[in-house]
Structures are given as C-alpha cells and as structure tokens.
PDBML (XML) file of the C-alpha atoms, coordinates in Angstrom:
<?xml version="1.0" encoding="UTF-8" ?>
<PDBx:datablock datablockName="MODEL"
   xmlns:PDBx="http://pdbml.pdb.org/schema/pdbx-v50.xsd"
   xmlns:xsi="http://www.w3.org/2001/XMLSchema-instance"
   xsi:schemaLocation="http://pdbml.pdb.org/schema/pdbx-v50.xsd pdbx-v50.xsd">
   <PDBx:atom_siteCategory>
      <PDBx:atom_site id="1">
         <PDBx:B_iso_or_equiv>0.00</PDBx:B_iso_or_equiv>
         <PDBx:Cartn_x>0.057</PDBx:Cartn_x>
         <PDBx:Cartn_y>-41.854</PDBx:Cartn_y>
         <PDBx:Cartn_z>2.269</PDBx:Cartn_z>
         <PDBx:auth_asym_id>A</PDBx:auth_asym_id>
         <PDBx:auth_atom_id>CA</PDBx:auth_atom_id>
         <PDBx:auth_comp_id>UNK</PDBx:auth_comp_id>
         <PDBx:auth_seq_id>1</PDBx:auth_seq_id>
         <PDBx:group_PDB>ATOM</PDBx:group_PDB>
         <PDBx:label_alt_id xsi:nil="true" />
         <PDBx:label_asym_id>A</PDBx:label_asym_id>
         <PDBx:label_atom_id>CA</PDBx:label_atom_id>
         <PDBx:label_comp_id>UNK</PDBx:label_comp_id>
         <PDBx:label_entity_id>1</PDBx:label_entity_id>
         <PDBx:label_seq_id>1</PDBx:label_seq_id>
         <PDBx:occupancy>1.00</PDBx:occupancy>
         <PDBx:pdbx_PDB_model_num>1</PDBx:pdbx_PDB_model_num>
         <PDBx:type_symbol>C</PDBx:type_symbol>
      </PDBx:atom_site>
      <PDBx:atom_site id="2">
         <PDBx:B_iso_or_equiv>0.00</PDBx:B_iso_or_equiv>
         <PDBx:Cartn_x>0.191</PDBx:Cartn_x>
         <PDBx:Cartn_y>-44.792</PDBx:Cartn_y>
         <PDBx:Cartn_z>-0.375</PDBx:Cartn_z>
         <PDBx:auth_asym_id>A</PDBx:auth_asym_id>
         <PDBx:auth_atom_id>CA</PDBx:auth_atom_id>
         <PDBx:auth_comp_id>UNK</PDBx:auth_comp_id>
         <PDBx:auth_seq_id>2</PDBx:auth_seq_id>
         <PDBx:group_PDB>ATOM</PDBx:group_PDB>
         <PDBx:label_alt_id xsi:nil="true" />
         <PDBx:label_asym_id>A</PDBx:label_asym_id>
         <PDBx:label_atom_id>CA</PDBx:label_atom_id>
         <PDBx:label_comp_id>UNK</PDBx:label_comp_id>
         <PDBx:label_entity_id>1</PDBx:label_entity_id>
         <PDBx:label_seq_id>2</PDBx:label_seq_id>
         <PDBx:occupancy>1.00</PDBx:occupancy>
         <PDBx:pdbx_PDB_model_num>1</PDBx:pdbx_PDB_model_num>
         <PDBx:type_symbol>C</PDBx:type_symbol>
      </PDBx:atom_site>
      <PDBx:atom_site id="3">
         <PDBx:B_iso_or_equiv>0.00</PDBx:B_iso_or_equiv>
         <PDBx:Cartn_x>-2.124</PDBx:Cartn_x>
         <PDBx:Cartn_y>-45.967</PDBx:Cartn_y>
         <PDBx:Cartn_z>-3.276</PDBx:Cartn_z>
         <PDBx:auth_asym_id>A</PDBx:auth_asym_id>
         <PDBx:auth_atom_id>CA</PDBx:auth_atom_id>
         <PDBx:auth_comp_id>UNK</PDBx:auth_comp_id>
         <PDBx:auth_seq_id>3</PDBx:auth_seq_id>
         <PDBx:group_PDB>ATOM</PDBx:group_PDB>
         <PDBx:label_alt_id xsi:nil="true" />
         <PDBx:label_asym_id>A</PDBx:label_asym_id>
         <PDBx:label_atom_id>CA</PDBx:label_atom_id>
         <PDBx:label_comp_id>UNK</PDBx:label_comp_id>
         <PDBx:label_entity_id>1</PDBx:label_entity_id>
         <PDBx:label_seq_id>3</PDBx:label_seq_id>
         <PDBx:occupancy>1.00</PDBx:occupancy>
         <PDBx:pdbx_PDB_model_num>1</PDBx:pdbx_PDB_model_num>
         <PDBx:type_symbol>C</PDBx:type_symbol>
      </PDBx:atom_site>
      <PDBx:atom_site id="4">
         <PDBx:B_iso_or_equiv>0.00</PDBx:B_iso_or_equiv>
         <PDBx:Cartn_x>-2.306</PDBx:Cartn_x>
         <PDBx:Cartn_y>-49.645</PDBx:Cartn_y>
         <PDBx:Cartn_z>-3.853</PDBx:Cartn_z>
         <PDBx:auth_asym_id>A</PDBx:auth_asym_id>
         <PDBx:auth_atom_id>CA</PDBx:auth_atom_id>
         <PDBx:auth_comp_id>UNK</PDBx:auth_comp_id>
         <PDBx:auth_seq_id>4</PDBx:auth_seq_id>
         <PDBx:group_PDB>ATOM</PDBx:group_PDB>
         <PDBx:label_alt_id xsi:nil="true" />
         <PDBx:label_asym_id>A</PDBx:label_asym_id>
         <PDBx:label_atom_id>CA</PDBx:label_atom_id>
         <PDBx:label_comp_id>UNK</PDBx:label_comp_id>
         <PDBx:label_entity_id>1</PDBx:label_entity_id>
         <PDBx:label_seq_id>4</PDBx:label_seq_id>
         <PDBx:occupancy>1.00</PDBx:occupancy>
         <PDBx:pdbx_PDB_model_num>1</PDBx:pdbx_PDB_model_num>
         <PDBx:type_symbol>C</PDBx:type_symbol>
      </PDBx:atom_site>
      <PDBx:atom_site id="5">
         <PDBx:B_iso_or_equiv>0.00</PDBx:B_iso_or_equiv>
         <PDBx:Cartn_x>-2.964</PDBx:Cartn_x>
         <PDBx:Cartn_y>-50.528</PDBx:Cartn_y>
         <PDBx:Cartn_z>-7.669</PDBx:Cartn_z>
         <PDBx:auth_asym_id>A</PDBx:auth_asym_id>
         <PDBx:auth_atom_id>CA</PDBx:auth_atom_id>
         <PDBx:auth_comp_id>UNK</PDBx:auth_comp_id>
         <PDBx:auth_seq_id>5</PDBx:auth_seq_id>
         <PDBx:group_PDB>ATOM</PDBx:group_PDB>
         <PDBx:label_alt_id xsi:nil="true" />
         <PDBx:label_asym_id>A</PDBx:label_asym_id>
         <PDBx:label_atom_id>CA</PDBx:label_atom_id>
         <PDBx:label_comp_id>UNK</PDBx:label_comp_id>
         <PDBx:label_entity_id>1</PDBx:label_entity_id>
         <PDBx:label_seq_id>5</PDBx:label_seq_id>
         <PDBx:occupancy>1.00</PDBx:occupancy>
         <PDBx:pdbx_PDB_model_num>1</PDBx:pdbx_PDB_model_num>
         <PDBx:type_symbol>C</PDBx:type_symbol>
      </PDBx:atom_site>
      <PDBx:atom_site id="6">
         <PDBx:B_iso_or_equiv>0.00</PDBx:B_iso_or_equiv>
         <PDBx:Cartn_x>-3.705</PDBx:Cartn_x>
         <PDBx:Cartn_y>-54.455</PDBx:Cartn_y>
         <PDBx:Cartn_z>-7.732</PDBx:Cartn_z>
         <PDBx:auth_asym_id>A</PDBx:auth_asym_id>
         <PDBx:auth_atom_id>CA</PDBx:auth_atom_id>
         <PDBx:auth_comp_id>UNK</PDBx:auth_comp_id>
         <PDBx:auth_seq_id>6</PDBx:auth_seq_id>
         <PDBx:group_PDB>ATOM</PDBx:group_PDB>
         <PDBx:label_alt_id xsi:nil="true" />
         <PDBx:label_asym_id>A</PDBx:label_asym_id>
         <PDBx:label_atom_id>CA</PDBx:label_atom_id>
         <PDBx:label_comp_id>UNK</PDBx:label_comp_id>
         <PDBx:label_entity_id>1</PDBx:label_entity_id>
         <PDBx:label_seq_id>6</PDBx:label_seq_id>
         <PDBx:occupancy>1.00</PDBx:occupancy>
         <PDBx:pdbx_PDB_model_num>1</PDBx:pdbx_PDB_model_num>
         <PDBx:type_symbol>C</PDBx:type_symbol>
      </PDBx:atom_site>
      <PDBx:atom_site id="7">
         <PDBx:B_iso_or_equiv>0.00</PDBx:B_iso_or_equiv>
         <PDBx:Cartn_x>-4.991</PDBx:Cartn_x>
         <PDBx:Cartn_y>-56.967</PDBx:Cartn_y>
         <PDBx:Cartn_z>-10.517</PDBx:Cartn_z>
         <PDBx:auth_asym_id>A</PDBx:auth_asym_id>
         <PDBx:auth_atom_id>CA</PDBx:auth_atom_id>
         <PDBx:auth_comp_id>UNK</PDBx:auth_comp_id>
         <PDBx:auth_seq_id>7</PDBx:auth_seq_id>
         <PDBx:group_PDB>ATOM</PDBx:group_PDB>
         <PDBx:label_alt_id xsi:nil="true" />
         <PDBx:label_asym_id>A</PDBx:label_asym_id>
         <PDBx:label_atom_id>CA</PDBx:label_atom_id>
         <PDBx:label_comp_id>UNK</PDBx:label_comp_id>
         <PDBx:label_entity_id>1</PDBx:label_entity_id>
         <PDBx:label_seq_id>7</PDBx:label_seq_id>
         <PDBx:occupancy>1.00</PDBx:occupancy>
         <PDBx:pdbx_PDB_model_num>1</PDBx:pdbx_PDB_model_num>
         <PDBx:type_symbol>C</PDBx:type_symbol>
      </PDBx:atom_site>
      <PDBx:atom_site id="8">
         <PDBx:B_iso_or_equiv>0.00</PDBx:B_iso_or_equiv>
         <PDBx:Cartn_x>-2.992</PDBx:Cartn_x>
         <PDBx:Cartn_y>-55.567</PDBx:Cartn_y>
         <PDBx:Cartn_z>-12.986</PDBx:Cartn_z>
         <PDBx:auth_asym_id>A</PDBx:auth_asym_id>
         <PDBx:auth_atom_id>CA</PDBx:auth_atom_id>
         <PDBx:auth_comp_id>UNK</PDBx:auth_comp_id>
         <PDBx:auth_seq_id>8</PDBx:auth_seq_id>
         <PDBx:group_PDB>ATOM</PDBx:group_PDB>
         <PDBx:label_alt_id xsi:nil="true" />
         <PDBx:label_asym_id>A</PDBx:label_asym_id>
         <PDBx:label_atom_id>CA</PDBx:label_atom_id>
         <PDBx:label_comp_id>UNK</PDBx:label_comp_id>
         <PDBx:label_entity_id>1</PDBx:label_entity_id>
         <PDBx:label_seq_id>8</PDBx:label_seq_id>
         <PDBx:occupancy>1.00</PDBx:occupancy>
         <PDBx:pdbx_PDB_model_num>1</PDBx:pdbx_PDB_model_num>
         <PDBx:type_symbol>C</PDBx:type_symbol>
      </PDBx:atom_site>
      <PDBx:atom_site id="9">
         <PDBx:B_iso_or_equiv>0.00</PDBx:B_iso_or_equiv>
         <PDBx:Cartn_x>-2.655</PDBx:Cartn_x>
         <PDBx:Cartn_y>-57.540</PDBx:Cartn_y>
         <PDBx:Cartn_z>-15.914</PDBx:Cartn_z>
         <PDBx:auth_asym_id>A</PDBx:auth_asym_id>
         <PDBx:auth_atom_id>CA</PDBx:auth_atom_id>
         <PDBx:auth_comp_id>UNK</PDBx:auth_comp_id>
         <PDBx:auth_seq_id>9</PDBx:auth_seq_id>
         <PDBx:group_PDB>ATOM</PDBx:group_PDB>
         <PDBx:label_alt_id xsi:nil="true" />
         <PDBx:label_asym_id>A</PDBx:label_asym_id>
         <PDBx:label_atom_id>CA</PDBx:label_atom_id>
         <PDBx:label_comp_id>UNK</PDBx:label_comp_id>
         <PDBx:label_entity_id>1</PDBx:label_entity_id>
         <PDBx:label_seq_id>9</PDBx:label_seq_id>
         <PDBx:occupancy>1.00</PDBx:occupancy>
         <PDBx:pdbx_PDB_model_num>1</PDBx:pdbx_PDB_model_num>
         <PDBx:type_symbol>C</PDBx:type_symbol>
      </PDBx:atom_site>
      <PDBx:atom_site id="10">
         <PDBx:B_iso_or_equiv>0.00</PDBx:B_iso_or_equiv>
         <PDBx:Cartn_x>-1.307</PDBx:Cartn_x>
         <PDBx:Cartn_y>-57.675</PDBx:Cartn_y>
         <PDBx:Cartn_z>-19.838</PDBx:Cartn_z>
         <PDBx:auth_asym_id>A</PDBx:auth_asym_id>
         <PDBx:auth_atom_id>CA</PDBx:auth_atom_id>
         <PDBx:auth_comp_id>UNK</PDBx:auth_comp_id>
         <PDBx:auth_seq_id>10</PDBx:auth_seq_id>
         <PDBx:group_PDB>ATOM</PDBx:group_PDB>
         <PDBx:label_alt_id xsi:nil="true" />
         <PDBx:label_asym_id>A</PDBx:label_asym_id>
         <PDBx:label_atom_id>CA</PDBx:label_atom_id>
         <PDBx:label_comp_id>UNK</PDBx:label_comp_id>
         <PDBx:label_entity_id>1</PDBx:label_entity_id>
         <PDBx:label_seq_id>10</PDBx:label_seq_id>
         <PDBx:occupancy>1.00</PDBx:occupancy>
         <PDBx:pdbx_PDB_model_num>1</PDBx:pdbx_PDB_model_num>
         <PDBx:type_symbol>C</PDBx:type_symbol>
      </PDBx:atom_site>
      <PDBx:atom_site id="11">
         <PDBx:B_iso_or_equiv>0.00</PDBx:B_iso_or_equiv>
         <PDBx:Cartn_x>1.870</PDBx:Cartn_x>
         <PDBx:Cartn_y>-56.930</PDBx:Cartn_y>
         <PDBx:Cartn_z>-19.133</PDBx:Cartn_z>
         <PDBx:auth_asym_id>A</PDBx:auth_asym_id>
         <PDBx:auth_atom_id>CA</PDBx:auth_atom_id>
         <PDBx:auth_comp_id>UNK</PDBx:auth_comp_id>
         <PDBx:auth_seq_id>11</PDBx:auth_seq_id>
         <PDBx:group_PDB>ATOM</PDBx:group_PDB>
         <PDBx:label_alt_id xsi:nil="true" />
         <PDBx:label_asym_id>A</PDBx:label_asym_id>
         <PDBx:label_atom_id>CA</PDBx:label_atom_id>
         <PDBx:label_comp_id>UNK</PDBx:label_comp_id>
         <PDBx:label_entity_id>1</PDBx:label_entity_id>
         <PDBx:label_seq_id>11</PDBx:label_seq_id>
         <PDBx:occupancy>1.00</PDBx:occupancy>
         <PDBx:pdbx_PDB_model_num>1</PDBx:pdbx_PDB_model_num>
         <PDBx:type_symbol>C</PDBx:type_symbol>
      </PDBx:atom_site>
      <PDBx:atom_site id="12">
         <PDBx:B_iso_or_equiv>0.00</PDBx:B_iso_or_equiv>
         <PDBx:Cartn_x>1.784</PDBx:Cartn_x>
         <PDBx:Cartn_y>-53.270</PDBx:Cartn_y>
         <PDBx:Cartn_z>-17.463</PDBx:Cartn_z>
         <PDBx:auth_asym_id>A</PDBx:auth_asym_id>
         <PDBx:auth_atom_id>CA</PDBx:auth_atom_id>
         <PDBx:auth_comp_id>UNK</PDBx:auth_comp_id>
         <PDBx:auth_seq_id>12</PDBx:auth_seq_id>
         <PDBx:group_PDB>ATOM</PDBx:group_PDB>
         <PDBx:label_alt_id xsi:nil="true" />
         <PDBx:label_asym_id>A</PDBx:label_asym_id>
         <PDBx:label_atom_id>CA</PDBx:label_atom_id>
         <PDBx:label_comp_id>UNK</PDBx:label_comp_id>
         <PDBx:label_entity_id>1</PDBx:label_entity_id>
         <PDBx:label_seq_id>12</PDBx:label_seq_id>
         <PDBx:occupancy>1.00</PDBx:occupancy>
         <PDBx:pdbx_PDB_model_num>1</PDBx:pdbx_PDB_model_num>
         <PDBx:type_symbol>C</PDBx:type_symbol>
      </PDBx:atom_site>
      <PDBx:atom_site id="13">
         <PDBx:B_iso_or_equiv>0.00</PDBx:B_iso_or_equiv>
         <PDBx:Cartn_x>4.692</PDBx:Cartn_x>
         <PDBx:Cartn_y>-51.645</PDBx:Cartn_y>
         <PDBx:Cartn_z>-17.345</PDBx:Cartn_z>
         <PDBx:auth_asym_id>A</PDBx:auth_asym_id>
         <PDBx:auth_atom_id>CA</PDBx:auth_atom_id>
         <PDBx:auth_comp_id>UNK</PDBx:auth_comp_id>
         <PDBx:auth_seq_id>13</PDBx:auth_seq_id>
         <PDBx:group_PDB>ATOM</PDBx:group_PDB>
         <PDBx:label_alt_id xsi:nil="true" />
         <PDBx:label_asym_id>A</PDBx:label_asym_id>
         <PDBx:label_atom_id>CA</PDBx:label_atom_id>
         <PDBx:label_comp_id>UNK</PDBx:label_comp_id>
         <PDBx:label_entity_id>1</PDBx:label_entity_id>
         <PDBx:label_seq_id>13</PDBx:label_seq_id>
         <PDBx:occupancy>1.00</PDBx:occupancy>
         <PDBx:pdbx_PDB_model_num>1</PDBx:pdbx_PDB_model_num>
         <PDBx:type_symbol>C</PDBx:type_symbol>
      </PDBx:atom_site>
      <PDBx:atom_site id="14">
         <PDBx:B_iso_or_equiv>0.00</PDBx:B_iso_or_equiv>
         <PDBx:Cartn_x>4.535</PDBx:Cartn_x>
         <PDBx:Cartn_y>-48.348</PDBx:Cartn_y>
         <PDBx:Cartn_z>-15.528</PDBx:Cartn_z>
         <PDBx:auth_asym_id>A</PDBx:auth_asym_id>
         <PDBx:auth_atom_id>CA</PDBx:auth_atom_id>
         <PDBx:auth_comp_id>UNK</PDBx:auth_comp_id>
         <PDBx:auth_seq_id>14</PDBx:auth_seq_id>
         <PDBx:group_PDB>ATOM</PDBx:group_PDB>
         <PDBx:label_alt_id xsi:nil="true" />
         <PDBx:label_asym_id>A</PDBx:label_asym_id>
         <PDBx:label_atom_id>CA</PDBx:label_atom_id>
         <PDBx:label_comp_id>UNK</PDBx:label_comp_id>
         <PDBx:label_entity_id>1</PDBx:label_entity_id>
         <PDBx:label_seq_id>14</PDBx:label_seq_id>
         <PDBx:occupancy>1.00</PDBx:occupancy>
         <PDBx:pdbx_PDB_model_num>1</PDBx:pdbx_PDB_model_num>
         <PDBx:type_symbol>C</PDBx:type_symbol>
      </PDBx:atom_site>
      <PDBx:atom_site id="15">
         <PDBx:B_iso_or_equiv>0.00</PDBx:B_iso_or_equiv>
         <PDBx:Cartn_x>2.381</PDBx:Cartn_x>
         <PDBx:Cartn_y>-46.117</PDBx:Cartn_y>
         <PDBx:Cartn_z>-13.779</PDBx:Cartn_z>
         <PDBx:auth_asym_id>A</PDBx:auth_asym_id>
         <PDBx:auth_atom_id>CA</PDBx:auth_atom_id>
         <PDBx:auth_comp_id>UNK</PDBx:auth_comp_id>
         <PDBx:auth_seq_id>15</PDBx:auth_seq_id>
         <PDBx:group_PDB>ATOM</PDBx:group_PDB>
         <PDBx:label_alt_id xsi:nil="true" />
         <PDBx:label_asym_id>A</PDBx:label_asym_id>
         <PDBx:label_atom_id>CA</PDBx:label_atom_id>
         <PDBx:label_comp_id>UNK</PDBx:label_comp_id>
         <PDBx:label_entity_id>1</PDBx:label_entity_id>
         <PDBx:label_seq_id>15</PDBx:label_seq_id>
         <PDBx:occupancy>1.00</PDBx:occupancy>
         <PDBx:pdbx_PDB_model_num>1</PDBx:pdbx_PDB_model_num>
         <PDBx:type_symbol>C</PDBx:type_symbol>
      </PDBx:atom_site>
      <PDBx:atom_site id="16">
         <PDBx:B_iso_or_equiv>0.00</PDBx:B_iso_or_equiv>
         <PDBx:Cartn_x>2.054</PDBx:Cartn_x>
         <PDBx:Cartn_y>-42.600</PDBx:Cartn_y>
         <PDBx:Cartn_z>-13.668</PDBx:Cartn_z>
         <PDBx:auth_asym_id>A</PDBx:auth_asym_id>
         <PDBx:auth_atom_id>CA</PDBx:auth_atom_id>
         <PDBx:auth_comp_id>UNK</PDBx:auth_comp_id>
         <PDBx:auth_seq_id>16</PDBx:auth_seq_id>
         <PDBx:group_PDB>ATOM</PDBx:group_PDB>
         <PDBx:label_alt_id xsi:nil="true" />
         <PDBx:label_asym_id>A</PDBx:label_asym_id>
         <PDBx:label_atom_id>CA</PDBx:label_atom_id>
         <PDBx:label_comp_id>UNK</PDBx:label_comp_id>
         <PDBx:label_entity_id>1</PDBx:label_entity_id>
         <PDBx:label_seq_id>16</PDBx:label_seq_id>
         <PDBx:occupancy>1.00</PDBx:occupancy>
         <PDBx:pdbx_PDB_model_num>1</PDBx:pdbx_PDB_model_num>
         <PDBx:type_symbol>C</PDBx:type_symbol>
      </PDBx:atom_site>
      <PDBx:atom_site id="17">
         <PDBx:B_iso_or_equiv>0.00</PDBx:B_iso_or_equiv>
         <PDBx:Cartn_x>-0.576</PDBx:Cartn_x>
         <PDBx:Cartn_y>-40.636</PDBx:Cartn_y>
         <PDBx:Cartn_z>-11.854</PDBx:Cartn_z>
         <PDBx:auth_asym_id>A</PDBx:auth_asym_id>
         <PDBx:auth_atom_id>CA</PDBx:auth_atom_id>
         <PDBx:auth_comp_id>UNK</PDBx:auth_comp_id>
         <PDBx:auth_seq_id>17</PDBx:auth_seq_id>
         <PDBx:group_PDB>ATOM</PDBx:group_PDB>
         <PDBx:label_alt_id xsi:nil="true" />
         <PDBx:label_asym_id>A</PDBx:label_asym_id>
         <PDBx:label_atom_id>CA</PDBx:label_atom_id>
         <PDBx:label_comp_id>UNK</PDBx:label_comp_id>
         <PDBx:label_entity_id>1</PDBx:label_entity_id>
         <PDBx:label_seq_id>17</PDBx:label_seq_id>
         <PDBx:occupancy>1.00</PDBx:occupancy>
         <PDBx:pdbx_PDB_model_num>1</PDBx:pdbx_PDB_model_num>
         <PDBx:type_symbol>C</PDBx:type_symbol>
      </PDBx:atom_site>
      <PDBx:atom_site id="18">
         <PDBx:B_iso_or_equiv>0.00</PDBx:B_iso_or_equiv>
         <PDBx:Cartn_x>-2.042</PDBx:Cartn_x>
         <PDBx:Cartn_y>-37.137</PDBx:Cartn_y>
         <PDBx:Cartn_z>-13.052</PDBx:Cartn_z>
         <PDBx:auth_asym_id>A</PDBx:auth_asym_id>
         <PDBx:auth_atom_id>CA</PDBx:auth_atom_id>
         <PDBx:auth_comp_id>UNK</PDBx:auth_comp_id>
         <PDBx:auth_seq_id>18</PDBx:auth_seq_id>
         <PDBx:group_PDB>ATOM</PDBx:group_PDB>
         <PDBx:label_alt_id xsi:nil="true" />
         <PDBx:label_asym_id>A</PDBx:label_asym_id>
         <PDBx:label_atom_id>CA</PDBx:label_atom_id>
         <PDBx:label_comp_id>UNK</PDBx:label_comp_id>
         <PDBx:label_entity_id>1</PDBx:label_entity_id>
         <PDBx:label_seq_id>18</PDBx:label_seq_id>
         <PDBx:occupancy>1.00</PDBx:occupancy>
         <PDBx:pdbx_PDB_model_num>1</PDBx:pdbx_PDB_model_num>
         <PDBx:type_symbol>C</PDBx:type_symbol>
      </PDBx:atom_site>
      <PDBx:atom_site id="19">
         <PDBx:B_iso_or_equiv>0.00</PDBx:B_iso_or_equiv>
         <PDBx:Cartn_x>-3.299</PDBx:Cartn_x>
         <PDBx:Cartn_y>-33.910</PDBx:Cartn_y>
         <PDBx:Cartn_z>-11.869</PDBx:Cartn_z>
         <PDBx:auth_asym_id>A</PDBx:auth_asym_id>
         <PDBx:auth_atom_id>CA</PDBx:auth_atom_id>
         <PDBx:auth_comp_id>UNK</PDBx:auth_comp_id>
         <PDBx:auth_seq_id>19</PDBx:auth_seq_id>
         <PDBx:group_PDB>ATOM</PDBx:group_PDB>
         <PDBx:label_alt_id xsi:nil="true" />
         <PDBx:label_asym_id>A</PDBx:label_asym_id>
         <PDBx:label_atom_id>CA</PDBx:label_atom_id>
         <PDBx:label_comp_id>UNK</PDBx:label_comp_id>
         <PDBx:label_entity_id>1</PDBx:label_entity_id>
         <PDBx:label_seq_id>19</PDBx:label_seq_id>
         <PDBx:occupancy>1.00</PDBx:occupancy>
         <PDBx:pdbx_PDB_model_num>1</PDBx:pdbx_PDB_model_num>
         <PDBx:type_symbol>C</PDBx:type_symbol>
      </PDBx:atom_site>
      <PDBx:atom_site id="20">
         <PDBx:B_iso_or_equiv>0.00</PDBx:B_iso_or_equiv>
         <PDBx:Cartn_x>-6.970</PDBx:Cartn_x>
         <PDBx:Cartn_y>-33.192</PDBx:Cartn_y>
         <PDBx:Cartn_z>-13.414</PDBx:Cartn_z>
         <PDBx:auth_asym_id>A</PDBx:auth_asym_id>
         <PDBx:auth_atom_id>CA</PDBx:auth_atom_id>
         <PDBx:auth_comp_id>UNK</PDBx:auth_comp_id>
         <PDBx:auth_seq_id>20</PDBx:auth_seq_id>
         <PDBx:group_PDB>ATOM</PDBx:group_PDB>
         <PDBx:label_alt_id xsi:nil="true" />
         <PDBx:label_asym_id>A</PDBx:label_asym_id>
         <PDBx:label_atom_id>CA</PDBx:label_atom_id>
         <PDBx:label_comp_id>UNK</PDBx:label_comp_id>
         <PDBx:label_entity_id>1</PDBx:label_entity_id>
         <PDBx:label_seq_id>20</PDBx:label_seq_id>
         <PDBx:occupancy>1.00</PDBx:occupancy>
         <PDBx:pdbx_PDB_model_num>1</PDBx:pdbx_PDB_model_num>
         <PDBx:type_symbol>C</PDBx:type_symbol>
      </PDBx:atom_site>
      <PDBx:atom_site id="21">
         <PDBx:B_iso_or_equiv>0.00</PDBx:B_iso_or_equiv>
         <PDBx:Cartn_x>-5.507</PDBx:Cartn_x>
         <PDBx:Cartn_y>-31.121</PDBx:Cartn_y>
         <PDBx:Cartn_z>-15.717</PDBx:Cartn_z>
         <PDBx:auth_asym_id>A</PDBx:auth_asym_id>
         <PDBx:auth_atom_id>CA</PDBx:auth_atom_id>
         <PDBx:auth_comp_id>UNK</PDBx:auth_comp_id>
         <PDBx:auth_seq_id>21</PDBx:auth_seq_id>
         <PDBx:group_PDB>ATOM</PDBx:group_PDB>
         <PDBx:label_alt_id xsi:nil="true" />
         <PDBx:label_asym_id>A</PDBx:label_asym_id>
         <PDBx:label_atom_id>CA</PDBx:label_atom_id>
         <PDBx:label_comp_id>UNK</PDBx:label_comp_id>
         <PDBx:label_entity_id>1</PDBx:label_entity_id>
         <PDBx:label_seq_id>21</PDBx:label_seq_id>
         <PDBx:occupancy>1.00</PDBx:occupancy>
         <PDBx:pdbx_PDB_model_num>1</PDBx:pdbx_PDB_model_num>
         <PDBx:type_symbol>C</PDBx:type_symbol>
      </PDBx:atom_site>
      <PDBx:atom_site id="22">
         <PDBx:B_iso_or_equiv>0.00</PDBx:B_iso_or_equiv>
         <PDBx:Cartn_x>-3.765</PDBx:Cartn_x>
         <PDBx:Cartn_y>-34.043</PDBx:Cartn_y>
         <PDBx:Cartn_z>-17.300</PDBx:Cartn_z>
         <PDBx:auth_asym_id>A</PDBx:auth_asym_id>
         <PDBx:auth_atom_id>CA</PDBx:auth_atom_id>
         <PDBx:auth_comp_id>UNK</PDBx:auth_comp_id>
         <PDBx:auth_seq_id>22</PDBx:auth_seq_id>
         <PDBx:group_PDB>ATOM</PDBx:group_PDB>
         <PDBx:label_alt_id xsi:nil="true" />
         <PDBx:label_asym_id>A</PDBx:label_asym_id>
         <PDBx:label_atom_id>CA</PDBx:label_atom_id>
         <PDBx:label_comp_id>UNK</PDBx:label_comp_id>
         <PDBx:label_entity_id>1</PDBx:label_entity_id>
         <PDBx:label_seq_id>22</PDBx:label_seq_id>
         <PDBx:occupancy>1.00</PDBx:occupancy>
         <PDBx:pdbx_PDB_model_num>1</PDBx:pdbx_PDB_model_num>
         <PDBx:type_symbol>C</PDBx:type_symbol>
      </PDBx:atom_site>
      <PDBx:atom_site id="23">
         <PDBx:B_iso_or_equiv>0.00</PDBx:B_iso_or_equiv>
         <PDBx:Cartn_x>-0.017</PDBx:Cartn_x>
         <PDBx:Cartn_y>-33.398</PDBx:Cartn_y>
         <PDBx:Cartn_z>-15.675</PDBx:Cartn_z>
         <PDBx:auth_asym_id>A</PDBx:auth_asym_id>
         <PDBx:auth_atom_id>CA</PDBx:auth_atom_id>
         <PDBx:auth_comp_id>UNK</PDBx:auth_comp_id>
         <PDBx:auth_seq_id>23</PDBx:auth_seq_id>
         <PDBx:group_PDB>ATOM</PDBx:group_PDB>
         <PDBx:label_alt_id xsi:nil="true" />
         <PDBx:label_asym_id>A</PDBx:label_asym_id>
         <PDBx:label_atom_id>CA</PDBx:label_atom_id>
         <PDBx:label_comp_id>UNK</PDBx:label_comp_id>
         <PDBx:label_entity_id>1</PDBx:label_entity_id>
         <PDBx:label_seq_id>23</PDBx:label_seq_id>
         <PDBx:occupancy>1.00</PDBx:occupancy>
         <PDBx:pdbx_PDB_model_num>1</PDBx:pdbx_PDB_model_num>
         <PDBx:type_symbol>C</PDBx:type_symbol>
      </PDBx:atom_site>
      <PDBx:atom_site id="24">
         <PDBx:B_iso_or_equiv>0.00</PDBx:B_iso_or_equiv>
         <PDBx:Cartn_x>2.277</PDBx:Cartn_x>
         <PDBx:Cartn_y>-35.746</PDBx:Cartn_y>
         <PDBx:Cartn_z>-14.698</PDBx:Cartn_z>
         <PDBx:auth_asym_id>A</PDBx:auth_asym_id>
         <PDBx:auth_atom_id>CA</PDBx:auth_atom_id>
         <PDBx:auth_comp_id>UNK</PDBx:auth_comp_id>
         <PDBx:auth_seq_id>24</PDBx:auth_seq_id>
         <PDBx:group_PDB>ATOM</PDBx:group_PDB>
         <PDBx:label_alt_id xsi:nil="true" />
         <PDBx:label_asym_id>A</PDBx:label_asym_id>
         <PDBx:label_atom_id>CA</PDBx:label_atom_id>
         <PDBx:label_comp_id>UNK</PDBx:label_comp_id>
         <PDBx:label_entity_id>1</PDBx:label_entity_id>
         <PDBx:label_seq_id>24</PDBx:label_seq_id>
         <PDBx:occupancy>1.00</PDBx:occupancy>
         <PDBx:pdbx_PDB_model_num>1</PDBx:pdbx_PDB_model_num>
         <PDBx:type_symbol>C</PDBx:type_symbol>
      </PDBx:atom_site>
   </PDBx:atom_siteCategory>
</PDBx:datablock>
C-alpha cells in the first residue's frame, strides 16, 4: 500500500518512481 523512503540526505527534493521500462 505505501513505500517508506528514509535516510535521505543532500538536500533531496522529489521522488518519482518508475516502471522497468524507465516510465514515470
């Protein structure tokens, strides 16, 4: 249901998760 993305560091921004064919 939800993906937890921790330790992120150096100022990230945004995320975006692809397909395996590399689309958004």
């Amino acid at each position: 249901h939800t993906l937890h993305v921790a330790g992120m560091v150096g100022g990230v921004t945004h995320i975006t998760v692809y397909n395996v064919l590399g689309q958004a």
